[in-house]
C-alpha atoms as a PDB file:
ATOM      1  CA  UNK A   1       0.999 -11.617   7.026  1.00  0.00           C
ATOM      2  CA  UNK A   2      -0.758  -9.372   4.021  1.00  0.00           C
ATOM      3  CA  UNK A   3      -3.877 -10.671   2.960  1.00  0.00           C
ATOM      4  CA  UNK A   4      -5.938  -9.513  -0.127  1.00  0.00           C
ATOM      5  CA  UNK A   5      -9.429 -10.221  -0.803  1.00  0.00           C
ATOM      6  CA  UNK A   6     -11.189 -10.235  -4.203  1.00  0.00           C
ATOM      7  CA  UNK A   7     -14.774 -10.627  -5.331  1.00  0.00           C
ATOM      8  CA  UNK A   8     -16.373 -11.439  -8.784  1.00  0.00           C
ATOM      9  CA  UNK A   9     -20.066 -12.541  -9.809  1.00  0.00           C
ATOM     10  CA  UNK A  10     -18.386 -15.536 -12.084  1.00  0.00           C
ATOM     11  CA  UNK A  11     -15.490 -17.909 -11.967  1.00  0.00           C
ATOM     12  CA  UNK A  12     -13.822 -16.852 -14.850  1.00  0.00           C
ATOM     13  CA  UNK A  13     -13.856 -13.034 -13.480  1.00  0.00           C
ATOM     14  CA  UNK A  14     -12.589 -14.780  -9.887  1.00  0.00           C
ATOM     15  CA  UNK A  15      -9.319 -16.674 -11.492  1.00  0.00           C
ATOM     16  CA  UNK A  16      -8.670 -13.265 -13.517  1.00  0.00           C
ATOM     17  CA  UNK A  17      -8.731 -10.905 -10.618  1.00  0.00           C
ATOM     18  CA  UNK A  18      -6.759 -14.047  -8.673  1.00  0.00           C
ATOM     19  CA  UNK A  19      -4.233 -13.700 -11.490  1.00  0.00           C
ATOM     20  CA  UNK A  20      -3.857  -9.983 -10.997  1.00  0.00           C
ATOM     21  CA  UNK A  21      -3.089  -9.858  -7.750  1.00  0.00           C
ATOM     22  CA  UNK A  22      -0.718 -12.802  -7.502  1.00  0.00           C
ATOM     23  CA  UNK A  23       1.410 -10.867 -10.803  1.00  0.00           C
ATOM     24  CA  UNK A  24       1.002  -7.494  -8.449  1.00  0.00           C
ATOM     25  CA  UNK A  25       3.189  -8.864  -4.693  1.00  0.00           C
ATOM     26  CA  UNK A  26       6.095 -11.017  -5.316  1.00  0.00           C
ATOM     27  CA  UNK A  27       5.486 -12.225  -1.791  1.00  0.00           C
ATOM     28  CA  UNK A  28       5.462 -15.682  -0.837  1.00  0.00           C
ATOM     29  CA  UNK A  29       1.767 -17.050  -0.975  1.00  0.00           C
ATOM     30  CA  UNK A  30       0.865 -19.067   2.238  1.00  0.00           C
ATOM     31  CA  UNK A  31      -2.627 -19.685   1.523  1.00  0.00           C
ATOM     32  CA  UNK A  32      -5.710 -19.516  -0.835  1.00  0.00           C
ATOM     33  CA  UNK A  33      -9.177 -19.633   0.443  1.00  0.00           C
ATOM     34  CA  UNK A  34     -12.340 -19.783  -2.005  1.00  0.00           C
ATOM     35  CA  UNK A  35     -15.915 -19.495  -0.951  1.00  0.00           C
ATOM     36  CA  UNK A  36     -18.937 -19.082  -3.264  1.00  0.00           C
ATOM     37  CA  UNK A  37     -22.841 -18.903  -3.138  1.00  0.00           C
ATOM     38  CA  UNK A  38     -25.969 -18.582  -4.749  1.00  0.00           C
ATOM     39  CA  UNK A  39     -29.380 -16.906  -3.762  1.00  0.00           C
ATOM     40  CA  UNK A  40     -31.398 -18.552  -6.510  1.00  0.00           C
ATOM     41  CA  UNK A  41     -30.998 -14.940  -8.881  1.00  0.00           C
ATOM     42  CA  UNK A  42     -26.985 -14.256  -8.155  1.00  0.00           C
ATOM     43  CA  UNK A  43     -23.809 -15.677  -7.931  1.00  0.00           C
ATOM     44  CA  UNK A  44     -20.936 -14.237  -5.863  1.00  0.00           C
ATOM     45  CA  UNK A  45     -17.271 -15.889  -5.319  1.00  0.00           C
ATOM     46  CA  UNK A  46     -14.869 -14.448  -3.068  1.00  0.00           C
ATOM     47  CA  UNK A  47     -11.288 -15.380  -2.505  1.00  0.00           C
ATOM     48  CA  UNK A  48      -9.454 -14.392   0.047  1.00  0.00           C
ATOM     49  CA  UNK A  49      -4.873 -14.712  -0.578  1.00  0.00           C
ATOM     50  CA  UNK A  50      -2.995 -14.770   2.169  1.00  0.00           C
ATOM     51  CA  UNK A  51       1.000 -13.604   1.781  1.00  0.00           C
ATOM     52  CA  UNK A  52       4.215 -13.615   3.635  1.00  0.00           C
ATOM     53  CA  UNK A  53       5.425  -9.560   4.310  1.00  0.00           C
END
């Protein structure tokens, strides 16, 4: 399995960077895990895509 993870401080950064990656292997995605939080000042989102080798 490959993984690749990307971070961005707003969603419509997040699905960009997303798109970038998924246009950059021409693996098989298995899996797409999002996760995002807030500290009252900042947001962060991380995604984390999991690929076939």
């Amino acid at each position: 399995m490959q993984v690749s993870v990307v971070k961005e401080s707003n969603t419509n950064g997040l699905g960009s960077k997303i798109n970038d990656v998924l246009n950059t292997y021409s693996n098989k995605v298995i899996d797409i895990k999002i996760s995002g939080a807030y500290d009252g000042n900042n947001e962060i989102f991380i995604a984390v895509i999991m690929f076939e080798n």
